[in-house]
Protein backbone atom coordinates (compact mmCIF):
# COMPACT_ATOMS: atom_id res chain seq x y z
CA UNK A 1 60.37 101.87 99.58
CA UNK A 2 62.01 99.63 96.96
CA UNK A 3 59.43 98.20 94.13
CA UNK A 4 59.84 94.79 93.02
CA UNK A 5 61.12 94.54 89.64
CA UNK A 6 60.30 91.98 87.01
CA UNK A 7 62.34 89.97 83.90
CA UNK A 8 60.64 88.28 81.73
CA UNK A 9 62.11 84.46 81.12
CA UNK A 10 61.86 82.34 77.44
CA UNK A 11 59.95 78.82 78.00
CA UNK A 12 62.09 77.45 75.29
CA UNK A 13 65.20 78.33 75.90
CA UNK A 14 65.42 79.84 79.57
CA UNK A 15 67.01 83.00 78.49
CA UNK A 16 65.90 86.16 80.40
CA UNK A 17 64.88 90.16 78.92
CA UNK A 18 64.59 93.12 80.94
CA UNK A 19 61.42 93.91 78.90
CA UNK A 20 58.74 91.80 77.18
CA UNK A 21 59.27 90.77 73.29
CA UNK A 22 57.63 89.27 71.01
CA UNK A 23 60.49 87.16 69.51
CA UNK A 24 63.01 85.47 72.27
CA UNK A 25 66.49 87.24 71.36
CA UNK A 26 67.82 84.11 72.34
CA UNK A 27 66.65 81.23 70.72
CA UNK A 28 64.58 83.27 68.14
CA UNK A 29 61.05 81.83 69.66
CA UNK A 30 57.72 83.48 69.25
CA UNK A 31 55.90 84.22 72.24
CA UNK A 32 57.73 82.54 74.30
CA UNK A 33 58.51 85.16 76.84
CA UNK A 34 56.94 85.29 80.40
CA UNK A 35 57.39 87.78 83.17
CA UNK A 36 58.74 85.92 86.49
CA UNK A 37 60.03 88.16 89.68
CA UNK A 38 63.59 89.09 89.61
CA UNK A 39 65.34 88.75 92.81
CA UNK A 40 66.17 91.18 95.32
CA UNK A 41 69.60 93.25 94.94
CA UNK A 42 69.11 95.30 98.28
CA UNK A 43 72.34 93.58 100.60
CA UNK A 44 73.59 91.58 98.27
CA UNK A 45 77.53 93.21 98.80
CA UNK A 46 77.08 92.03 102.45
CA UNK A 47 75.73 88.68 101.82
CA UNK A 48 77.92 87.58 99.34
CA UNK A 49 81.04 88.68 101.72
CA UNK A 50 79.36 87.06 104.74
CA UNK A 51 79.33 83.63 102.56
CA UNK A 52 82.58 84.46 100.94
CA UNK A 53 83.84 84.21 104.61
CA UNK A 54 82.09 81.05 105.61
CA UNK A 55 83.35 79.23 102.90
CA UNK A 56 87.06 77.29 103.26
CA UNK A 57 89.42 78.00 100.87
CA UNK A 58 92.39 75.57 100.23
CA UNK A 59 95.43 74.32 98.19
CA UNK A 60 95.75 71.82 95.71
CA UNK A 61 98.37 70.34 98.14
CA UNK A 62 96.02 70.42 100.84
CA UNK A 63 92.67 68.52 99.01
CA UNK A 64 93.70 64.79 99.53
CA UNK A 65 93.40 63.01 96.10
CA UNK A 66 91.83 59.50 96.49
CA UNK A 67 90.44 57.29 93.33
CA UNK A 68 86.72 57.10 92.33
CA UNK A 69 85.27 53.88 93.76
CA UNK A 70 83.51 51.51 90.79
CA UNK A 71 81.06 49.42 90.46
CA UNK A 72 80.98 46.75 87.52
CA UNK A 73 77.67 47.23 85.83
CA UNK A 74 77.97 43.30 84.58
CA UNK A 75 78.96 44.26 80.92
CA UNK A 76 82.33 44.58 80.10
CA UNK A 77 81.67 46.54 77.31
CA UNK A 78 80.28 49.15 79.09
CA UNK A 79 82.68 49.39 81.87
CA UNK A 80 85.61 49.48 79.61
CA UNK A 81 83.73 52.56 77.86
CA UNK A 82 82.78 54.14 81.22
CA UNK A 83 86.20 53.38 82.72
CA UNK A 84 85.82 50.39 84.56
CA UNK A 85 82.59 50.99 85.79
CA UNK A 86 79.58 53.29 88.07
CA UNK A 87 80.71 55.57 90.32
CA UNK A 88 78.96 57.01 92.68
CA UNK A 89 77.36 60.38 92.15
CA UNK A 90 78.49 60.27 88.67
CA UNK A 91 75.62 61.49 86.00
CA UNK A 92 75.54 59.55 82.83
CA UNK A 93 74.24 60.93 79.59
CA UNK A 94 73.57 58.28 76.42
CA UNK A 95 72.06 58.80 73.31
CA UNK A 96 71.21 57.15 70.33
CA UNK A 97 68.75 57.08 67.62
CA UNK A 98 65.55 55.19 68.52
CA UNK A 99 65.56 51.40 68.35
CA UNK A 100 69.42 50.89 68.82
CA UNK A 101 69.52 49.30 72.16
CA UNK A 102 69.61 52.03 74.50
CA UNK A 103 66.81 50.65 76.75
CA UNK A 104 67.57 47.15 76.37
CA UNK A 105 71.71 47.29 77.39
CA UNK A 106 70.54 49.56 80.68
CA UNK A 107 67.93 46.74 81.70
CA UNK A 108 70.76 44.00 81.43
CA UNK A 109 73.09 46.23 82.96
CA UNK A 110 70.43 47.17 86.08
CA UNK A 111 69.78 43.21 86.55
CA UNK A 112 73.28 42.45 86.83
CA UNK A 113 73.55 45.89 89.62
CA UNK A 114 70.53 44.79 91.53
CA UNK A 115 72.54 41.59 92.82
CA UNK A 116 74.78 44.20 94.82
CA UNK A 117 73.15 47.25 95.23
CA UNK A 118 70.46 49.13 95.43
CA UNK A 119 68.29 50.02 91.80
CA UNK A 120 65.32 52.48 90.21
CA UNK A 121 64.48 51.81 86.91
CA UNK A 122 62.36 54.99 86.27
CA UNK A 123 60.60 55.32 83.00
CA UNK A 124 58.74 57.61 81.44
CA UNK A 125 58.32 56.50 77.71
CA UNK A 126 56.59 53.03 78.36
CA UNK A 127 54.68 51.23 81.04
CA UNK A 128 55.56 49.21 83.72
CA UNK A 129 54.09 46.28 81.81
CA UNK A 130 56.11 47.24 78.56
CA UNK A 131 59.28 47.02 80.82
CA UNK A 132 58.26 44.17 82.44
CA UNK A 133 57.80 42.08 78.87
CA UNK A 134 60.81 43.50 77.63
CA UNK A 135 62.87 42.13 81.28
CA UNK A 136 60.64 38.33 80.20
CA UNK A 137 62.03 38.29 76.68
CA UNK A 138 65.84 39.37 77.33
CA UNK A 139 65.88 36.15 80.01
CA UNK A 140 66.07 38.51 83.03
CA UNK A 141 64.61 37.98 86.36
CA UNK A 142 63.94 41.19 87.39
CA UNK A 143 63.07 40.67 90.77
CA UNK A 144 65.33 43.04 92.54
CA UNK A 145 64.71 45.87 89.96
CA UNK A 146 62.34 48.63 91.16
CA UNK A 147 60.44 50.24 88.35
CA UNK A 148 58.84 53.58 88.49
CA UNK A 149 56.66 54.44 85.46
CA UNK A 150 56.64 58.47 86.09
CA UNK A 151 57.13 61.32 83.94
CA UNK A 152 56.56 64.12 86.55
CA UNK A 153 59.95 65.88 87.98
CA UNK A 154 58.39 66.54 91.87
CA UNK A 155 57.35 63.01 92.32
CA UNK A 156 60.47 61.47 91.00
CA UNK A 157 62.73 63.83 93.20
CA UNK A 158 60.19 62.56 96.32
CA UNK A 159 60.51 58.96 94.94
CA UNK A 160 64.50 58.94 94.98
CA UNK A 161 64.65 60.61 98.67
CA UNK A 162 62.28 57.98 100.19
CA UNK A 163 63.80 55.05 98.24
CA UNK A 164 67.55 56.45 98.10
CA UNK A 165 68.54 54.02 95.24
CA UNK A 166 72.51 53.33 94.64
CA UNK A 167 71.75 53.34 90.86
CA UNK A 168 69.36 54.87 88.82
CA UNK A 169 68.09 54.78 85.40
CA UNK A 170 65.97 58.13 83.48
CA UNK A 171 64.33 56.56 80.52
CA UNK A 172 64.47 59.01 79.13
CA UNK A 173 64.94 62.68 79.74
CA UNK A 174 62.75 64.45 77.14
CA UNK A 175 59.64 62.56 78.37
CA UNK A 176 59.73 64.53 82.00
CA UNK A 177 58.72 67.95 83.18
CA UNK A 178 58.84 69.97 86.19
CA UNK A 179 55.47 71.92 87.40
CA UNK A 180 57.75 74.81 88.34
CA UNK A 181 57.99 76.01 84.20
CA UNK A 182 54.92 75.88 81.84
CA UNK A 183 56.29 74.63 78.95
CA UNK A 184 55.31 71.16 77.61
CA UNK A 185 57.56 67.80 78.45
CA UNK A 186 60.73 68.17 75.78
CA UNK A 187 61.11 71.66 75.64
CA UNK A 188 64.90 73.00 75.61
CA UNK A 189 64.16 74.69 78.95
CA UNK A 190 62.21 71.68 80.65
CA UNK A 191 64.74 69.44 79.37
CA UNK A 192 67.57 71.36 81.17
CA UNK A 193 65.63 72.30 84.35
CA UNK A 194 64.86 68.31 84.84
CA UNK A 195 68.97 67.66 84.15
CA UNK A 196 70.13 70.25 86.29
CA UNK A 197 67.66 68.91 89.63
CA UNK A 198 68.22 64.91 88.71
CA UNK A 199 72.47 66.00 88.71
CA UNK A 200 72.46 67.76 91.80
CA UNK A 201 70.24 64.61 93.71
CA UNK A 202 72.77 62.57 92.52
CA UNK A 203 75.46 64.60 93.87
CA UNK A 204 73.81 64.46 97.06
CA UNK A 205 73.93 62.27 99.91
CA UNK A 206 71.75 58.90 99.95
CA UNK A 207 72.98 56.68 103.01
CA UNK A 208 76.25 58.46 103.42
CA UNK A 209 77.24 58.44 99.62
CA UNK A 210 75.83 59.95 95.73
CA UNK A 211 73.11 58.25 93.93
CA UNK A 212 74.91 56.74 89.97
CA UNK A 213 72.55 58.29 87.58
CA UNK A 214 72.23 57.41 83.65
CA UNK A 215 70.15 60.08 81.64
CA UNK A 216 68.72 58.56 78.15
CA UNK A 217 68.29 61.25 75.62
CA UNK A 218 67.12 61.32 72.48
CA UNK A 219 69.56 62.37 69.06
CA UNK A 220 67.93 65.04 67.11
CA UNK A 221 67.79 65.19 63.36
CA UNK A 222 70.73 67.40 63.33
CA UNK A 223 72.43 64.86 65.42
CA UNK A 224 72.48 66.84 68.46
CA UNK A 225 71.92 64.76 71.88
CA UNK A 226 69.28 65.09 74.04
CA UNK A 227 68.36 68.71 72.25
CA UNK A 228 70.27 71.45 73.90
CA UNK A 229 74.14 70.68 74.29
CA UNK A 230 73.88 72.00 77.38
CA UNK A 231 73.47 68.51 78.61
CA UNK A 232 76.75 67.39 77.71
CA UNK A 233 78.26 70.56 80.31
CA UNK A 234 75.81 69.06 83.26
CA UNK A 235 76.74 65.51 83.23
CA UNK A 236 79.91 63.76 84.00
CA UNK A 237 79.68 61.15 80.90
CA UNK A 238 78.59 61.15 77.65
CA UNK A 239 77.95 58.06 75.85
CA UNK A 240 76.98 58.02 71.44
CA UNK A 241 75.51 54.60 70.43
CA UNK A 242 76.41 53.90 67.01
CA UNK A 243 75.72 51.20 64.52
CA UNK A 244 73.43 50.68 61.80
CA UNK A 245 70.02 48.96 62.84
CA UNK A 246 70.08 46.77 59.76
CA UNK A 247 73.60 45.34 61.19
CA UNK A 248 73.76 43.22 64.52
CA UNK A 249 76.74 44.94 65.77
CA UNK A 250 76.69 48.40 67.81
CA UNK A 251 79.61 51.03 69.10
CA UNK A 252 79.36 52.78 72.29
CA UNK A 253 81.40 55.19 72.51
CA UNK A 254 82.50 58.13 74.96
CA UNK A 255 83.06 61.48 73.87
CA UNK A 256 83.27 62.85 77.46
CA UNK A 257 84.75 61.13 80.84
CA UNK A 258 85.54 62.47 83.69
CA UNK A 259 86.03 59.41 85.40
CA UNK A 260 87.97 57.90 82.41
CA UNK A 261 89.56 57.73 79.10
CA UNK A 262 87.33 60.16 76.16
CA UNK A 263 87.00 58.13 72.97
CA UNK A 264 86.69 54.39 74.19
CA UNK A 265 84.43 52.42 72.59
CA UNK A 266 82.61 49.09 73.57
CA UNK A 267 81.40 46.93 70.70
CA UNK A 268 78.57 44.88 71.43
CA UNK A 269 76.33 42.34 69.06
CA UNK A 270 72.60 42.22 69.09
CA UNK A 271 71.08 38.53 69.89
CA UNK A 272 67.83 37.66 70.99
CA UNK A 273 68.50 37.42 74.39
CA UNK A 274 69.87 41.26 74.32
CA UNK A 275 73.37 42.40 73.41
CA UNK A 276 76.13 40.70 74.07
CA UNK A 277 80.21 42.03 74.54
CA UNK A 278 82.38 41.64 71.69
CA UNK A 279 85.62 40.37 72.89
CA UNK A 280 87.56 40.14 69.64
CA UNK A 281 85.91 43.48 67.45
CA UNK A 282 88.54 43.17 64.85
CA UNK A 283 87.34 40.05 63.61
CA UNK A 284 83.99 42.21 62.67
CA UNK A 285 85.66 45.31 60.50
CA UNK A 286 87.75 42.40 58.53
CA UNK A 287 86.56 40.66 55.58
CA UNK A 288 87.45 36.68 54.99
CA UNK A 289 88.28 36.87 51.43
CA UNK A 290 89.96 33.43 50.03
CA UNK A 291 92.60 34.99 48.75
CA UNK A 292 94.33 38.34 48.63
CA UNK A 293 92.06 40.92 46.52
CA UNK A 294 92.84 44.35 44.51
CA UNK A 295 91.96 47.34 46.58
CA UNK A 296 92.41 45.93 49.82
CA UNK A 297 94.19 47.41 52.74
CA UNK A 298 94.40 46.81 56.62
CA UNK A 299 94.49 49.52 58.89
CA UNK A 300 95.27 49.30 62.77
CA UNK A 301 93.22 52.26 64.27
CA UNK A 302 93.29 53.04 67.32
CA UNK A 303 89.71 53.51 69.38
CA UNK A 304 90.49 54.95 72.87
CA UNK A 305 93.16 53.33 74.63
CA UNK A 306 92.28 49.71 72.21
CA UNK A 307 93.73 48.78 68.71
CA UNK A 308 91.64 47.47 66.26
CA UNK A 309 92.16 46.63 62.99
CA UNK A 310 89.88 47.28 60.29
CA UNK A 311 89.82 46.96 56.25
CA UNK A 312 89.79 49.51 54.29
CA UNK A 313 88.44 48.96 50.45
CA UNK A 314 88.71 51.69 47.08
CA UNK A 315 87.58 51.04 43.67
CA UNK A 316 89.08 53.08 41.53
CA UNK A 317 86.83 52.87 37.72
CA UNK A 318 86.69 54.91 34.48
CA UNK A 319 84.61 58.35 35.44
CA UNK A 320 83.33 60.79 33.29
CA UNK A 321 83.00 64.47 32.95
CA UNK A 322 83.42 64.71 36.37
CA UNK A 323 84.65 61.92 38.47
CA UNK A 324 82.97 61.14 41.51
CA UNK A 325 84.88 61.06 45.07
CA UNK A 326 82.96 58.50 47.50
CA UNK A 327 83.66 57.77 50.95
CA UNK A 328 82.18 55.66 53.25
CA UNK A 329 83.15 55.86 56.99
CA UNK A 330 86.19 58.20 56.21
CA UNK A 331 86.34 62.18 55.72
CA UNK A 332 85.20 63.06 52.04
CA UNK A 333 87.36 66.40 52.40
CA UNK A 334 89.91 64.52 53.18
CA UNK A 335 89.94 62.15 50.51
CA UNK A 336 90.32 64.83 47.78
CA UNK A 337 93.16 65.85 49.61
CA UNK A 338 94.69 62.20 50.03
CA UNK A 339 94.30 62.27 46.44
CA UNK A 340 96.22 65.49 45.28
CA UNK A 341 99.00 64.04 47.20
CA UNK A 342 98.98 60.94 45.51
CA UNK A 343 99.05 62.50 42.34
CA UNK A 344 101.48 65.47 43.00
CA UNK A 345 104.40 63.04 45.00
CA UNK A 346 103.89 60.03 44.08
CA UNK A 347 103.11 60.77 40.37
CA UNK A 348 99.76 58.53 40.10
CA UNK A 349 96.71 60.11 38.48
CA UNK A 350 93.60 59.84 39.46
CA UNK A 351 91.95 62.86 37.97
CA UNK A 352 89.88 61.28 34.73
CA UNK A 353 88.59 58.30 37.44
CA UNK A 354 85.60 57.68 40.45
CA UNK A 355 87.34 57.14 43.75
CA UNK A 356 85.40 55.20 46.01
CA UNK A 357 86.42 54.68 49.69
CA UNK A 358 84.28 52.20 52.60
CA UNK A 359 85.51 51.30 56.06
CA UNK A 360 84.43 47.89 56.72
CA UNK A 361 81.61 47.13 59.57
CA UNK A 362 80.19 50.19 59.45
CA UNK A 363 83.01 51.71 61.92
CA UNK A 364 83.36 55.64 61.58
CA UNK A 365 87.30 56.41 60.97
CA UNK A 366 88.41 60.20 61.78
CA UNK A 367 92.04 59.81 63.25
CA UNK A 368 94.74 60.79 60.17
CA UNK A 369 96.25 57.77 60.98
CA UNK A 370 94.05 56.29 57.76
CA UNK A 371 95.73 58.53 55.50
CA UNK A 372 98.37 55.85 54.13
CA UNK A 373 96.40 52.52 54.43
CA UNK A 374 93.97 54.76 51.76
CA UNK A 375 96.40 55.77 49.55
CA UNK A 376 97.71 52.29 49.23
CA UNK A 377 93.94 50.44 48.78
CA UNK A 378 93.66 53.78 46.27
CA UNK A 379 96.93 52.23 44.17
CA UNK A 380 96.33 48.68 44.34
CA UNK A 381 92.97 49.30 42.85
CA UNK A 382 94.26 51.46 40.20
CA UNK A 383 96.89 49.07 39.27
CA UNK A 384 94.17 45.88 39.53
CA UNK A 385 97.60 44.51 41.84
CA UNK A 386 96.48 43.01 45.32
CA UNK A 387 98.28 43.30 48.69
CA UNK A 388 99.88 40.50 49.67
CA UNK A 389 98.44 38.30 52.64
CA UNK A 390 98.96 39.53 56.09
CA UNK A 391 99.94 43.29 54.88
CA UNK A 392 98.90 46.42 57.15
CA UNK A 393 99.70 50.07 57.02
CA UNK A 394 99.20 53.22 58.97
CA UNK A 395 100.58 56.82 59.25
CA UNK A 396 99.26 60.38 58.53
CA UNK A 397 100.45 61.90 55.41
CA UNK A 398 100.55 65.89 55.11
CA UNK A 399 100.83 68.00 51.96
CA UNK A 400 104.52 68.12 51.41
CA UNK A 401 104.50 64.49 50.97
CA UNK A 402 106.11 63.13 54.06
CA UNK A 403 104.33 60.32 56.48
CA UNK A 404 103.92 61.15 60.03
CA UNK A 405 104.11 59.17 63.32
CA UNK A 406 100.61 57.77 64.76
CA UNK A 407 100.34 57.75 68.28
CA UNK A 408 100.89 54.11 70.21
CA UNK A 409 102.57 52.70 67.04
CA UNK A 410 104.28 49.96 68.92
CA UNK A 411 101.06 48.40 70.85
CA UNK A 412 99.32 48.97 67.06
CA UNK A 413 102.17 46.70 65.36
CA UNK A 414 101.74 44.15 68.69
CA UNK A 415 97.93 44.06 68.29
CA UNK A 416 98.74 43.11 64.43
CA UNK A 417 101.16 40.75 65.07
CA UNK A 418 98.99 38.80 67.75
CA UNK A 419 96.27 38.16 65.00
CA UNK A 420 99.15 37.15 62.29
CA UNK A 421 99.76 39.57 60.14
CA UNK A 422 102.91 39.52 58.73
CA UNK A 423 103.77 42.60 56.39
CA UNK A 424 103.95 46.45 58.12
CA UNK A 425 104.75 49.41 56.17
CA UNK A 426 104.72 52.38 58.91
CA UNK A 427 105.83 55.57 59.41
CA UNK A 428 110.03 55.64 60.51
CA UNK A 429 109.26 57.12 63.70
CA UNK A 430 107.04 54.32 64.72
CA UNK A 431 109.49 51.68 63.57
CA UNK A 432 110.11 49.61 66.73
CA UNK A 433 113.86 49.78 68.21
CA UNK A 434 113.66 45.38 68.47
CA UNK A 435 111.81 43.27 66.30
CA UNK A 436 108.24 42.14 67.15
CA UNK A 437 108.24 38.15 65.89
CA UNK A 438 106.07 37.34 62.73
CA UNK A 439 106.28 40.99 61.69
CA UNK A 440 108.62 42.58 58.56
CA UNK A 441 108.45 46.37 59.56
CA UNK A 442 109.33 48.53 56.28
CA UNK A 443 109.63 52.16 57.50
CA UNK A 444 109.31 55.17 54.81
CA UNK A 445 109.47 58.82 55.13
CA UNK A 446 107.08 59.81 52.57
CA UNK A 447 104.80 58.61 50.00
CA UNK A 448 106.75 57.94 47.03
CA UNK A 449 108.92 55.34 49.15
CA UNK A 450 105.56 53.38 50.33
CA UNK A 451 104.34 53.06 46.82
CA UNK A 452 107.59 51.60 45.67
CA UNK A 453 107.85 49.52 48.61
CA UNK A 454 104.31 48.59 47.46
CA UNK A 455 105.78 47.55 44.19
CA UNK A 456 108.30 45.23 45.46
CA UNK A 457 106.16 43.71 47.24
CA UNK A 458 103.97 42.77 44.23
């Protein structure tokens, strides 16, 4: 007669150990380890070829392809960032730290759904009162939204079966917990149990089709979303608010899609009545100076599949012992780098001064793109000489010297030359075979050439 064998299963963490220990081996818990009854291995050869058999294999060729259906959640923002809207059975994960707007753009965006489908707002961190002021003050009606103020897993699960919502709404995942673990509401293993059940009801049939699901998790003090990155391998989307919460403005952006484009951003601006799309975000990375000033430089970037053009400002001052490099919005690493170039190719010292580097807006810059809009802020600065009016520049620059291609150079130079901007100095490859109207295009190969076609300019 077989005995029944046990493992013993981390609350933390959800790793397993054939034995008990004191310390998880896993996530390096305490006490954490609990023995749970390991399942049965008599038969399992024969039942996994009986299923193996039951189960339809077939070509690529053979699956017909057909587009994801989407819903407009009301804010264009947001669609743009989730690719043009819901879609069905897709699981959305967004994160933020506290206070950003997280809550606040999901009620907007569930009023706006509730005029044409079905909606659960279920939350777990405030009241149905605290929900219902916070609907009064943004302007919204509210009364097609169904609220749920619920933190258990069960009852949620039993809530979305007899309601079988189109759209739903987990505010937010670290407040709920399941009564099948023991650990308390947040825990890395509660936290992906309740993920892993809310993804597959979503995947599963309500009325014929899946149930859209966004998951609102928390951003650690490392950074980390939601706790255990785990999360982002569940869900289908994964959304970063960004922004500073003394500024108005705020970035969502996607660093996963499965339904769309990764890296897209929406740009939104915090009013009273809620946050509002931002149709023209350029306009908020770009400073109105009265006239033309040293250190200065315009860079088209290029967020997703939009270009946007943001300033770039250095100031370049007397150091000391040991100058200081500063960015702001840039790589630091890079910088020094950017710098060493400068000096070896181009033949302009910066060794005995502070370098300080800030992207404008708050906006977070990490494409190489940036490299030659910094170099020339870095020598205007230096020289006290400023760029003249309507100048941009992009391209990466690598060790040797030379100045790389960006991607999408010739809808960056369009983008510039629809807001007037007159002056381009790009890479040669992105040099565009016709001329775009209202633009002089000066292509270089490497740095030396853009700092003397700097100095003709001046």
């Amino acid at each position: 007669m077989a005995t029944s064998k046990s493992i013993y299963t981390c609350t933390e963490c959800g790793g397993t150990s054939p034995r008990w220990l004191g310390k998880c081996p896993h996530c390096g818990a305490w006490n954490t380890l609990t023995e749970t009854a390991a399942e049965p291995t008599g038969g399992s050869r024969n039942r996994f070829q009986a299923l193996a058999k039951s189960q339809p294999v077939a070509t690529l060729s053979e699956i017909e392809a057909a587009d994801f259906e989407r819903t407009p959640t009301g804010q264009e923002e947001l669609d743009r960032v989730l690719g043009g809207g819901i879609v069905a059975g897709g699981v959305v994960l967004i994160g933020g730290d506290p206070g950003i707007g997280k809550s606040t753009l999901l009620l907007q965006a569930v009023e706006s759904l509730s005029q044409t489908v079905k909606v659960l707002y279920v939350t777990g961190e405030e009241s149905g009162a605290q929900v219902a002021m916070r609907s009064r003050r943004l302007g919204l009606a509210g009364n097609r939204v169904r609220v749920l103020a619920e933190i258990n897993l069960e009852k949620i699960l039993a809530t979305l079966d007899a309601e079988a919502p189109d759209f739903c709404v987990i505010d937010s995942i670290q407040t709920l917990y399941s009564e099948q673990l023991s650990s308390a509401p947040g825990s890395v293993a509660q936290v992906r149990e309740c993920a892993a059940q809310l993804t597959r009801t979503a995947k599963a049939s309500f009325g014929g089709k899946g149930c859209a699901m966004v998951l609102v998790g928390h951003v650690t003090k490392e950074g980390a979303l939601a706790g255990p990155r785990v999360l982002e391998h569940i869900v289908d989307t994964v959304l970063y608010f960004e922004g500073d919460t003394h500024s108005s403005f705020r970035l969502v952006r996607a660093i996963k899609n499965r339904f769309g484009a990764v890296n897209e951003i929406g740009v939104f601006a915090m009013t009273e009545k809620g946050l509002k799309g931002v149709a023209n975000p350029s306009a908020i990375f770009l400073s109105t100076h009265a006239e033309p000033v040293p250190g200065s430089c315009v860079l088209v970037t290029l967020e997703g599949t939009r270009p946007m053009l943001v300033e770039l400002q250095a100031l370049v001052d007397s150091g000391g012992v040991s100058p200081r490099r500063l960015s702001v919005g840039l790589d630091r690493d890079r910088l020094a780098m950017l710098l060493a170039v400068l000096h070896r190719h181009a033949g302009v010292a910066t060794g005995d001064q502070d370098v300080f580097v800030n992207a404008v807006g708050g906006v977070r810059i990490s494409e190489p793109a940036a490299d030659l809009a910094v170099l020339l802020a870095i020598q205007s600065s230096l020289r006290a000489r400023a760029l003249p009016r309507g100048f941009i520049a992009f391209g990466e620059v690598g060790l040797a010297g030379e100045v790389r291609p960006a991607p999408r150079g010739q809808e960056r130079l369009r983008e510039a030359a629809k807001l007037g901007f007159s002056v381009a100095v790009v890479p040669k490859a992105n040099a565009p075979k016709k001329p775009i109207e209202g633009l002089t295009i000066h292509a270089i190969e490497r740095v030396e050439q853009a700092i003397e076609v700097l100095r003709g300019l001046a």
